[in-house]
N, C-alpha and C. Protein backbone atom coordinates (compact mmCIF):
# COMPACT_ATOMS: atom_id res chain seq x y z
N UNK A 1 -61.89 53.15 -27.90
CA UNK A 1 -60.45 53.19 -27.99
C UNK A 1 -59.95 51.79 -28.35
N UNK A 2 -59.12 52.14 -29.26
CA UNK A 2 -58.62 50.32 -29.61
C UNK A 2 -57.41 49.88 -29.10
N UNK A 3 -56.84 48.84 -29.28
CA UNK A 3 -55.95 48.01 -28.20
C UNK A 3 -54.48 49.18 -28.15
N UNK A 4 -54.21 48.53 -26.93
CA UNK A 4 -52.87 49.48 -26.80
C UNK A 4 -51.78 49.18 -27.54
N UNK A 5 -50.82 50.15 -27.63
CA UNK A 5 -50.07 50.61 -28.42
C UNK A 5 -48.32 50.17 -27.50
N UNK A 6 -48.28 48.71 -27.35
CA UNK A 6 -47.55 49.20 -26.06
C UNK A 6 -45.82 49.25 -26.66
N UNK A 7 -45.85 48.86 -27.62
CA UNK A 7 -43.97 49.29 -28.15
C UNK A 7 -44.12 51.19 -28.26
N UNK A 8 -44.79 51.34 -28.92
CA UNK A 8 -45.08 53.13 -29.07
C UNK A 8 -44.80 53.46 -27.40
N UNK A 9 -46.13 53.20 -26.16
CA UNK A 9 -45.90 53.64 -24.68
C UNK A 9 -44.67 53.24 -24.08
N UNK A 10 -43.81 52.54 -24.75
CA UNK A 10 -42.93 51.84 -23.69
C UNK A 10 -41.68 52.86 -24.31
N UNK A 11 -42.01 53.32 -25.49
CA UNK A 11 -40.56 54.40 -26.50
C UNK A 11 -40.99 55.66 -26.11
N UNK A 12 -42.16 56.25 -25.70
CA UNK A 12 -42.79 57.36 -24.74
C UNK A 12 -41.80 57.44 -23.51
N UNK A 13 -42.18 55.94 -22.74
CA UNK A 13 -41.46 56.02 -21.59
C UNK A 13 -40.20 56.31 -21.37
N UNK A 14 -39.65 55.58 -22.28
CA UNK A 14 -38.22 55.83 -22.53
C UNK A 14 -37.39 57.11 -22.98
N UNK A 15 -38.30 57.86 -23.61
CA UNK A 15 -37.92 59.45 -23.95
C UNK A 15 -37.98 59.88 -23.15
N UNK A 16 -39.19 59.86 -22.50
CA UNK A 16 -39.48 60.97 -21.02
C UNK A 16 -38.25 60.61 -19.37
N UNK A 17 -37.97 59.81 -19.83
CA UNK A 17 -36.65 59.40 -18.75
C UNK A 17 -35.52 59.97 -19.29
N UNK A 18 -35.63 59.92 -20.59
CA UNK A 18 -33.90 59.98 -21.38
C UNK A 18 -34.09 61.72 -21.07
N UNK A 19 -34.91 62.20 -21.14
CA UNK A 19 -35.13 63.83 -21.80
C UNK A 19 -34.59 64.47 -19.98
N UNK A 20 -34.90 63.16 -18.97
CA UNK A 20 -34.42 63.76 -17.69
C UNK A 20 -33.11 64.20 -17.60
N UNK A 21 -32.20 63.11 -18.78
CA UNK A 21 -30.74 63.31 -17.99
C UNK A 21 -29.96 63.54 -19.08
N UNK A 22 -28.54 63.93 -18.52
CA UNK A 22 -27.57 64.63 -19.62
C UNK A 22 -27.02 63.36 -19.79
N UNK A 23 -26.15 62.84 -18.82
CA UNK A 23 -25.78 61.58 -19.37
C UNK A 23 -26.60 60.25 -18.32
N UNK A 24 -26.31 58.91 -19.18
CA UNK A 24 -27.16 58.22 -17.96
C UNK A 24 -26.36 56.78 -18.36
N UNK A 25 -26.82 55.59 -17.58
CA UNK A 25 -26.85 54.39 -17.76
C UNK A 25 -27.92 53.46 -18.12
N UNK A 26 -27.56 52.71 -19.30
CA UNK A 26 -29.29 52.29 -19.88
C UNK A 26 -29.65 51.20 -18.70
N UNK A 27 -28.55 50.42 -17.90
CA UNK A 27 -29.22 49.46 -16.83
C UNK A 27 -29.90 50.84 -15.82
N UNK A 28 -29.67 51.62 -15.60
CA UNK A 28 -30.25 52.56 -14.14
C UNK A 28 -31.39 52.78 -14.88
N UNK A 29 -31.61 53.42 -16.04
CA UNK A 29 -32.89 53.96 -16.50
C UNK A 29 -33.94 53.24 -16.64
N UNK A 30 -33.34 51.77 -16.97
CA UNK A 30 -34.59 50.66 -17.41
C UNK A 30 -34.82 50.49 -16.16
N UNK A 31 -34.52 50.34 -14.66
CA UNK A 31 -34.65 49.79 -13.31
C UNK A 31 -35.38 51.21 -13.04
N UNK A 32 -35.47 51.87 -13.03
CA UNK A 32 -35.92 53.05 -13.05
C UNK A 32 -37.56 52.78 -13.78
N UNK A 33 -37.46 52.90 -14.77
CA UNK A 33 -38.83 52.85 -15.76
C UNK A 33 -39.53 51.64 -15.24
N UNK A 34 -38.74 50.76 -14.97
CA UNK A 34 -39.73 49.36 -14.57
C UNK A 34 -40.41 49.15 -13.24
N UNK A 35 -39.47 50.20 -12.40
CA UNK A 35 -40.06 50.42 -10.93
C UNK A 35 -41.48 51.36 -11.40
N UNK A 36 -41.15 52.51 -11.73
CA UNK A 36 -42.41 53.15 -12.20
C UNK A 36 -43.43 52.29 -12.64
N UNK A 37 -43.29 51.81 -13.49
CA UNK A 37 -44.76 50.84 -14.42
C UNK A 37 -45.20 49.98 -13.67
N UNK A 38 -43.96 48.84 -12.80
CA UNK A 38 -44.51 48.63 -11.89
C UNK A 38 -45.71 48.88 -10.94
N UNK A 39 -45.63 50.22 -10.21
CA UNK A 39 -46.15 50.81 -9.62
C UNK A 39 -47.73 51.44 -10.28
N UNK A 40 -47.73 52.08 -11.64
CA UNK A 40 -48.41 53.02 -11.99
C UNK A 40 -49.03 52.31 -12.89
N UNK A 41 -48.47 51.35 -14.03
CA UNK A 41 -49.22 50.81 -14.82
C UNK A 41 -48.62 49.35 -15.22
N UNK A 42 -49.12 48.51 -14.64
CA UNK A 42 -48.15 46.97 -14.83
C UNK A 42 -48.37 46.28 -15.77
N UNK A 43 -49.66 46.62 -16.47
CA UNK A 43 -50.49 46.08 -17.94
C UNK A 43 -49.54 46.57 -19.17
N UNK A 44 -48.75 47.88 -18.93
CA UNK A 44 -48.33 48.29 -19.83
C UNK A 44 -46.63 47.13 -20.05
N UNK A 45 -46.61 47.26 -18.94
CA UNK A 45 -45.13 46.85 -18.60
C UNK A 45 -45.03 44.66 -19.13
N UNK A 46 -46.00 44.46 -18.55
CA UNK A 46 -46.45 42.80 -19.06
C UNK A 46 -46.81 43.14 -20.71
N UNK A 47 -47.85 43.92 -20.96
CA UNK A 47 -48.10 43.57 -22.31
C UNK A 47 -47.10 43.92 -22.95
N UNK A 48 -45.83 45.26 -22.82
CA UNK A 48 -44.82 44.96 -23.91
C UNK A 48 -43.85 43.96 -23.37
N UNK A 49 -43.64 43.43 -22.43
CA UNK A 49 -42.74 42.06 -22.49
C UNK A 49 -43.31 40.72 -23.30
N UNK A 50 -44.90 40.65 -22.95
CA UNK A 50 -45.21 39.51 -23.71
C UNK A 50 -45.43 40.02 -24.86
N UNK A 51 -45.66 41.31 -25.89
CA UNK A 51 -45.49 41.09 -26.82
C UNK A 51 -43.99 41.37 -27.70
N UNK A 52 -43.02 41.49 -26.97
CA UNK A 52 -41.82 41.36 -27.24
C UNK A 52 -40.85 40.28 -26.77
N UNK A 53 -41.43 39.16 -26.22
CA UNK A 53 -40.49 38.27 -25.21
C UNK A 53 -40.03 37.70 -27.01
N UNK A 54 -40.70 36.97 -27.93
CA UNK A 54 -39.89 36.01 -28.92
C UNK A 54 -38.30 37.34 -29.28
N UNK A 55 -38.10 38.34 -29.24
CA UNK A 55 -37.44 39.03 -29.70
C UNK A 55 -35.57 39.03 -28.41
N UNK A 56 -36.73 39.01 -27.14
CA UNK A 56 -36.02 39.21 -26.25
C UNK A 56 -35.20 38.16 -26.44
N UNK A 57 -36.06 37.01 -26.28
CA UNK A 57 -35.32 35.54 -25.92
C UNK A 57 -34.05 35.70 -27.60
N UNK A 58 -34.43 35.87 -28.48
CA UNK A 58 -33.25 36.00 -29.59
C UNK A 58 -32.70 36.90 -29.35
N UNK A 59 -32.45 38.09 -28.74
CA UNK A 59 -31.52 38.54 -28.10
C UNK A 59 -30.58 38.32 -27.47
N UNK A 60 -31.36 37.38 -26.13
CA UNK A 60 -30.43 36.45 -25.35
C UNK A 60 -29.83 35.29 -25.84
N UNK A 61 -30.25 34.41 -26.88
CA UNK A 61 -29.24 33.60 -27.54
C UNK A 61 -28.07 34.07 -28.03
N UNK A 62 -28.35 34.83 -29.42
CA UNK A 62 -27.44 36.26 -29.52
C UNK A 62 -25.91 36.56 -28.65
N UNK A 63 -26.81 36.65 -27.55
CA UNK A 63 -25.87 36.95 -26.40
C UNK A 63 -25.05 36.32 -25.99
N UNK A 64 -25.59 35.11 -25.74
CA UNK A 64 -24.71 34.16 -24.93
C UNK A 64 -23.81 33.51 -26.57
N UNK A 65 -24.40 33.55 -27.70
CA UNK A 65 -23.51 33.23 -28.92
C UNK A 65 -22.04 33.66 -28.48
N UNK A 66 -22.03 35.53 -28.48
CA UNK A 66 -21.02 36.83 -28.78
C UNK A 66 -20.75 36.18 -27.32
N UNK A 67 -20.84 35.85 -26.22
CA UNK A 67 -19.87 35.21 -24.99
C UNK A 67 -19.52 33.86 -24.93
N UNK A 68 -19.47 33.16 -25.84
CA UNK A 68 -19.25 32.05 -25.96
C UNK A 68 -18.02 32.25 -26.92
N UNK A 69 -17.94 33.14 -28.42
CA UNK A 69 -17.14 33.35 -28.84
C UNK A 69 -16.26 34.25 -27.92
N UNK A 70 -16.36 34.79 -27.07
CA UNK A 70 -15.65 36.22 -26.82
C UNK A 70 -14.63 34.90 -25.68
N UNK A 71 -15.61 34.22 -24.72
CA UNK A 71 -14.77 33.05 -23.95
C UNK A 71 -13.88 32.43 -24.67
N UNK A 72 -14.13 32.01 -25.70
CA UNK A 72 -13.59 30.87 -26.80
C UNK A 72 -12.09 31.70 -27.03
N UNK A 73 -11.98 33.23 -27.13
CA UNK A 73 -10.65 33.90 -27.88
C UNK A 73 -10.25 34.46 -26.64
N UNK A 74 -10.54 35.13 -25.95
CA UNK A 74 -10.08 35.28 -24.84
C UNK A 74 -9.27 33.96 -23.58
N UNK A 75 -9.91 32.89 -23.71
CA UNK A 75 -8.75 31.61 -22.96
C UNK A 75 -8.21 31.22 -24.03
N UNK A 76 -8.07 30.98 -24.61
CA UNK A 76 -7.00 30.43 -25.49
C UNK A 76 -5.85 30.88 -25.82
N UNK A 77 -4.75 30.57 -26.00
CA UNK A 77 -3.43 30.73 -25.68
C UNK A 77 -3.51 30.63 -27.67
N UNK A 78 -2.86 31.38 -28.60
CA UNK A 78 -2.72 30.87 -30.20
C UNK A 78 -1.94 29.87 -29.86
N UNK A 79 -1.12 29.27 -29.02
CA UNK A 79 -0.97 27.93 -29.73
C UNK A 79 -1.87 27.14 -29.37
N UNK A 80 -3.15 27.46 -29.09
CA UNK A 80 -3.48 26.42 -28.55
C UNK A 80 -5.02 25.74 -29.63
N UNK A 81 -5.13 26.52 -31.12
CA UNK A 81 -5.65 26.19 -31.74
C UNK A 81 -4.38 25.04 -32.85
N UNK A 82 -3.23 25.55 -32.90
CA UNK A 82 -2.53 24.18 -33.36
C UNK A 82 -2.51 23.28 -32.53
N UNK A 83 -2.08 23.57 -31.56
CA UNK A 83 -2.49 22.21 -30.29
C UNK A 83 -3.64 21.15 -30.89
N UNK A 84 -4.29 21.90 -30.60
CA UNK A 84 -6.07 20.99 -30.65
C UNK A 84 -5.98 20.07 -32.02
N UNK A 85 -5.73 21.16 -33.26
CA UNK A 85 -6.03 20.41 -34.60
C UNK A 85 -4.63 19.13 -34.29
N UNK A 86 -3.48 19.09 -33.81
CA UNK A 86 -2.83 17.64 -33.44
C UNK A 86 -3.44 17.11 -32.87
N UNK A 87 -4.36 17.37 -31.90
CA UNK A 87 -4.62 16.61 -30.90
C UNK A 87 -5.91 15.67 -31.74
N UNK A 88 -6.25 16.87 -32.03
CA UNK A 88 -7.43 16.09 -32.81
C UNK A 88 -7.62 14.94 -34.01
N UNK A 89 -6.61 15.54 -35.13
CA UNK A 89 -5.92 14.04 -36.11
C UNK A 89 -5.92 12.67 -34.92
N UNK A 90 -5.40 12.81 -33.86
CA UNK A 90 -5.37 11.26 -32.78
C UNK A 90 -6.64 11.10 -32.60
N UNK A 91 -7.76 12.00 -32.11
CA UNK A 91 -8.92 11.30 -31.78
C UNK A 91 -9.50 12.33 -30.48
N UNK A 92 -8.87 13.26 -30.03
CA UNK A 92 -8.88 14.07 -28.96
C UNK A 92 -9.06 14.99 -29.42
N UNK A 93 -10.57 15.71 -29.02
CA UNK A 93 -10.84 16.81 -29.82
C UNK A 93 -11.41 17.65 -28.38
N UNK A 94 -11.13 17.63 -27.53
CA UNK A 94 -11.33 18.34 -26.25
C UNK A 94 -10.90 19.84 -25.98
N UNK A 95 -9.70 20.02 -26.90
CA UNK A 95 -9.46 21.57 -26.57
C UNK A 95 -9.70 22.11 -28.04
N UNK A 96 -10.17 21.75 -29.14
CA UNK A 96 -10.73 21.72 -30.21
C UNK A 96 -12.66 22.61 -30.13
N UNK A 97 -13.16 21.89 -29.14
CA UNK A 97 -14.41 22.02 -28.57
C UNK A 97 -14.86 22.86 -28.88
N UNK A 98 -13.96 23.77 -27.49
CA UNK A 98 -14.58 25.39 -27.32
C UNK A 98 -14.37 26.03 -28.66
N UNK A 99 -13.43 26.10 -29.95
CA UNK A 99 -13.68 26.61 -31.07
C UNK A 99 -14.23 26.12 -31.98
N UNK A 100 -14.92 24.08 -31.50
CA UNK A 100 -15.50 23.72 -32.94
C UNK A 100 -17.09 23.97 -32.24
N UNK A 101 -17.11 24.33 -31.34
CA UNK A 101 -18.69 24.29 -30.72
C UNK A 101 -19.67 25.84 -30.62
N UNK A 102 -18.38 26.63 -31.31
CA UNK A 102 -18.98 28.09 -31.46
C UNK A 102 -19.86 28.64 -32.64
N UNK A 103 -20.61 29.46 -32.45
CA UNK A 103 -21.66 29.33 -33.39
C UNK A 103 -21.14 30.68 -33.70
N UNK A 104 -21.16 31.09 -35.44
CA UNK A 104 -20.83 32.28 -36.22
C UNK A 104 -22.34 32.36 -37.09
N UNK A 105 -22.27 33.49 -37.18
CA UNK A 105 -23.51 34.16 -38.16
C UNK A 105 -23.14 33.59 -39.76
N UNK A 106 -23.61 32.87 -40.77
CA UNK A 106 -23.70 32.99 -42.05
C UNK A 106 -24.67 33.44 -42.69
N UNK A 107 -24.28 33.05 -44.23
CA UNK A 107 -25.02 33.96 -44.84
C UNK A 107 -26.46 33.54 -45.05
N UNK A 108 -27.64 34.49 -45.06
CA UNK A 108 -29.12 34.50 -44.51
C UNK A 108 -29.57 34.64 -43.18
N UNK A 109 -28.24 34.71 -42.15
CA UNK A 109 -28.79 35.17 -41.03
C UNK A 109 -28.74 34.15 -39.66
N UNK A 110 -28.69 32.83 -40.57
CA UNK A 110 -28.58 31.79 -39.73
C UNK A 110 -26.80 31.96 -38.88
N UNK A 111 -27.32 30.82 -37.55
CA UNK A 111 -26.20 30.81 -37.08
C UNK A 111 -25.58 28.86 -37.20
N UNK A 112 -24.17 28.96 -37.44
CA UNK A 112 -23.88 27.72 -37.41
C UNK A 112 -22.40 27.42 -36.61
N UNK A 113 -22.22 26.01 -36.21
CA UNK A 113 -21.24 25.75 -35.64
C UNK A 113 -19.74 25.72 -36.19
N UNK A 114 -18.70 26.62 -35.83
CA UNK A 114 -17.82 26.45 -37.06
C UNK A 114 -16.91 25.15 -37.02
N UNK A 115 -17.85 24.15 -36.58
CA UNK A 115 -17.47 22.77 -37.25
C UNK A 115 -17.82 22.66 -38.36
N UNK A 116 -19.19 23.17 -38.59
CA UNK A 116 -19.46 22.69 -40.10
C UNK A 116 -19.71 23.78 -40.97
N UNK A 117 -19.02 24.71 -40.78
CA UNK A 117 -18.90 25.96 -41.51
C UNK A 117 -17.84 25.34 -43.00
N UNK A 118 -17.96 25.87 -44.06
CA UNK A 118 -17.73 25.28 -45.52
C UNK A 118 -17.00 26.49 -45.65
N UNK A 119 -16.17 26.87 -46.64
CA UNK A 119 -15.23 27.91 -47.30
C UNK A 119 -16.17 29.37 -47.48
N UNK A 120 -17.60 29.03 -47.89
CA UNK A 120 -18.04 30.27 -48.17
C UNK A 120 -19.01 30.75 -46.66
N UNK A 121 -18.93 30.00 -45.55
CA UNK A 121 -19.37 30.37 -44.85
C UNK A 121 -18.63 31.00 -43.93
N UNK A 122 -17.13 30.51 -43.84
CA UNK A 122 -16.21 31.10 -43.08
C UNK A 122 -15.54 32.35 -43.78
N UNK A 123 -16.11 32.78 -45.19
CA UNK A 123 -15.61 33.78 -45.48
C UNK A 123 -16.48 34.72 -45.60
N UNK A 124 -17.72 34.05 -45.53
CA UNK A 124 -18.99 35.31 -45.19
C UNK A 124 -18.72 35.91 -43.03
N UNK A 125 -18.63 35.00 -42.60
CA UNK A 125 -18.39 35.49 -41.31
C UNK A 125 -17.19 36.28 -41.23
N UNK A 126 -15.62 36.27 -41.92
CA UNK A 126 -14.93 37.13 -42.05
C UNK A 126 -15.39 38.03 -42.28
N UNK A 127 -15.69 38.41 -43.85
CA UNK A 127 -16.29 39.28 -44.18
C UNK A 127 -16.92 40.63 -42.79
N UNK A 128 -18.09 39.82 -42.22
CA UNK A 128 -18.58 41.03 -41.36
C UNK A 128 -18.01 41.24 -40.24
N UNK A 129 -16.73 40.78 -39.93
CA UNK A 129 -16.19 40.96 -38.81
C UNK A 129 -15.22 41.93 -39.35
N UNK A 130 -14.78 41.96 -40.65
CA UNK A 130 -13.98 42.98 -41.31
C UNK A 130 -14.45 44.31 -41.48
N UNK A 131 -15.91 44.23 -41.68
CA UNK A 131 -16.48 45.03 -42.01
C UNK A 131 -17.39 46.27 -40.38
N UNK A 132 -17.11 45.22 -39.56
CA UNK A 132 -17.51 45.83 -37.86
C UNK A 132 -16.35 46.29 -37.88
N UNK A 133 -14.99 45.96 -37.76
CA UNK A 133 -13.98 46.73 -37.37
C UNK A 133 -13.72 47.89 -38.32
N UNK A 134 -14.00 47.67 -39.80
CA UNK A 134 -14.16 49.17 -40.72
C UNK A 134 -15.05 50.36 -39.68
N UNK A 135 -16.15 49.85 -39.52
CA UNK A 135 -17.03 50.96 -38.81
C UNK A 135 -16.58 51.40 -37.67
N UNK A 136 -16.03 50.34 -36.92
CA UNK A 136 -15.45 50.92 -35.15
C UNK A 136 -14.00 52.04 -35.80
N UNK A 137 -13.40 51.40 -36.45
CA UNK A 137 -12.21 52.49 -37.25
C UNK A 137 -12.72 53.71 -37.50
N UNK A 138 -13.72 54.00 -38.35
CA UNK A 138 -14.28 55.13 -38.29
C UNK A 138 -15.14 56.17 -37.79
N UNK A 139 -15.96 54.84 -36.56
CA UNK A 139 -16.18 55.72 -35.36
C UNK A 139 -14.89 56.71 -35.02
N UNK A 140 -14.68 55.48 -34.67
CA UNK A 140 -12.98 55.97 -33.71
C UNK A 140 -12.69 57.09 -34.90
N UNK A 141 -11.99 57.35 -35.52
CA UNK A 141 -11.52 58.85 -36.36
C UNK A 141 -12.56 59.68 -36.35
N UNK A 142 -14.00 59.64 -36.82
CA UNK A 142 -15.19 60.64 -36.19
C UNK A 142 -14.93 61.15 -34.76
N UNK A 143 -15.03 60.40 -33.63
CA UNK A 143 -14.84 60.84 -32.45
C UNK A 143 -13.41 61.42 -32.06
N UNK A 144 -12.50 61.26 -32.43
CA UNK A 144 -11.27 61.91 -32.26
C UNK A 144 -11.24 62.93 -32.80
N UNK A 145 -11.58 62.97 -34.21
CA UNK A 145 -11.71 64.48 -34.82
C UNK A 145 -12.48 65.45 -34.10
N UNK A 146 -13.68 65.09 -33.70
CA UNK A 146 -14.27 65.70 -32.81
C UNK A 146 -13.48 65.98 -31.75
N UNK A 147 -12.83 65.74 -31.10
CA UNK A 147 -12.44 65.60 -29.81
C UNK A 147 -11.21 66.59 -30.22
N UNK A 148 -10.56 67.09 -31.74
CA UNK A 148 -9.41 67.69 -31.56
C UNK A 148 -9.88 69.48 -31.84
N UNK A 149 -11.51 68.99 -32.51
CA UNK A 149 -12.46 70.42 -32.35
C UNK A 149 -12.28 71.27 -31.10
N UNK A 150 -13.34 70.34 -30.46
CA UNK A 150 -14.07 70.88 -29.35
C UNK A 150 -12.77 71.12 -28.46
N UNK A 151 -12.24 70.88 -27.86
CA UNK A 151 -11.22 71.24 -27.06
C UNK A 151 -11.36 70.83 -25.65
N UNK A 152 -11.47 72.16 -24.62
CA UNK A 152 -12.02 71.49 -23.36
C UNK A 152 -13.62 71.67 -23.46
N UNK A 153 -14.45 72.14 -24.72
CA UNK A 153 -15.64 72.77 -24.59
C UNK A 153 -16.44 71.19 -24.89
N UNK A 154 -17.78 70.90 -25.57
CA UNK A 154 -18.59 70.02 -25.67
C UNK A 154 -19.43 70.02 -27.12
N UNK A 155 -19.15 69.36 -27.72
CA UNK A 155 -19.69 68.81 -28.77
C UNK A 155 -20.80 70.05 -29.45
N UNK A 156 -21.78 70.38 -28.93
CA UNK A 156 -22.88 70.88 -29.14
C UNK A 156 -22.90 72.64 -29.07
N UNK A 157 -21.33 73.02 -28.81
CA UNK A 157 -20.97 74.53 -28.76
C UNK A 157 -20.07 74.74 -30.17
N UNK A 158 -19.75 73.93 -30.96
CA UNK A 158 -18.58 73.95 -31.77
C UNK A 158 -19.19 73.55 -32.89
N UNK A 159 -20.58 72.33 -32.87
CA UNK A 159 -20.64 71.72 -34.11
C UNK A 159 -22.18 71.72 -34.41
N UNK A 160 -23.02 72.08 -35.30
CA UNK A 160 -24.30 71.61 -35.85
C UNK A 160 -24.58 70.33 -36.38
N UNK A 161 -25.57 69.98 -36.35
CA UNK A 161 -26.09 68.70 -36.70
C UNK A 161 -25.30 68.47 -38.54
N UNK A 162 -25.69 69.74 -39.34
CA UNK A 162 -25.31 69.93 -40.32
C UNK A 162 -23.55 69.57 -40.55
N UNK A 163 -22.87 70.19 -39.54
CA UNK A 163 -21.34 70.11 -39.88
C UNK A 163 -21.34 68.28 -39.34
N UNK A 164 -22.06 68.23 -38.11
CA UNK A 164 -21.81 66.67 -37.57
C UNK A 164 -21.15 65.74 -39.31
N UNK A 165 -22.56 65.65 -39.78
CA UNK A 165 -23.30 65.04 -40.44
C UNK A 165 -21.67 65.28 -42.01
N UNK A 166 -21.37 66.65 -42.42
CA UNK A 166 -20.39 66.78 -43.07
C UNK A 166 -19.25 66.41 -43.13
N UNK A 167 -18.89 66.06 -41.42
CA UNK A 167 -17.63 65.45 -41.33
C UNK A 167 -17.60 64.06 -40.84
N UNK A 168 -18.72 63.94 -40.92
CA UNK A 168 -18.94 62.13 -40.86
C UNK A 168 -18.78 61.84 -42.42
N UNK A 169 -19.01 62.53 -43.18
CA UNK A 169 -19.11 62.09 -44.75
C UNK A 169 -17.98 62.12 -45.18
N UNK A 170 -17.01 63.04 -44.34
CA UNK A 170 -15.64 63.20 -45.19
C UNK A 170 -14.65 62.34 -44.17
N UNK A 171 -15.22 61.53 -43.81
CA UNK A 171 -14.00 60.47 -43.84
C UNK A 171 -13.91 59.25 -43.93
């Protein structure tokens, strides 16, 4: 038998939990699955962390990126990005910081500080932030339409994969 397969066993695991429940929480299920492996097979559970930790850890940068921006717009008051740029012409770039010290996605993937973000980099990061709120827009009208279907009934009495799939196209 040759080496294990452990992203394949660990997407096993994860079906056979998901297939338990109608609806769930992905933190309960993973605390769930990890107590199990824990217990039953811990080789499985170490070998897909160590062979997924470089992924994880860019995840978690990732992460703390999207909360660093999300901190950055959330305290700030709008005047308080004119604020800063006066403050800053003097030499005081302190409330400037938290928005020149935030890192945005450009183009190739990299992330950079939008201190030194250039015209085409701040319009490539527009760009996909225009383009996330296109898709959440049309979530949002998919799921409402749905929602003016089904009535008090559930998704899966009213609609086929086929119609799903038709009225996702038509809008």
């Amino acid at each position: 038998m040759g080496p294990r397969n452990y992203s394949r066993e660990i997407r096993d695991q994860i079906d056979d939990a998901l297939a338990e429940e109608d609806d769930f929480v992905a933190g309960v299920v993973a605390q769930k699955i990890v107590a199990k492996l824990r217990e039953t097979d811990p080789e499985l559970l170490h070998g897909w962390l160590d062979e997924g930790a470089e992924g994880f850890i860019r995840e978690a940068i990732s992460a703390q990126n999207r909360s660093a921006r999300t901190y950055a717009r959330m305290t700030a008051r709008r005047s308080v990005f004119a604020e800063g740029v006066k403050d800053a012409e003097t030499g005081d770039t302190r409330v400037l910081s938290t928005f020149m010290d935030t890192y945005y996605v450009v183009e190739g993937g990299s992330r950079k500080r939008l201190a030194n973000m250039n015209r085409d980099d701040l319009t490539f990061a527009a760009d996909r932030y225009e383009d996330t709120e296109r898709r959440a827009r049309m979530a949002g009208a998919f799921l409402k339409a749905l929602a003016n279907k089904v009535g008090d009934g559930v998704v899966r009495d009213s609609f086929t994969e086929e119609q799903l799939g038709n009225l996702w196209r038509s809008l």
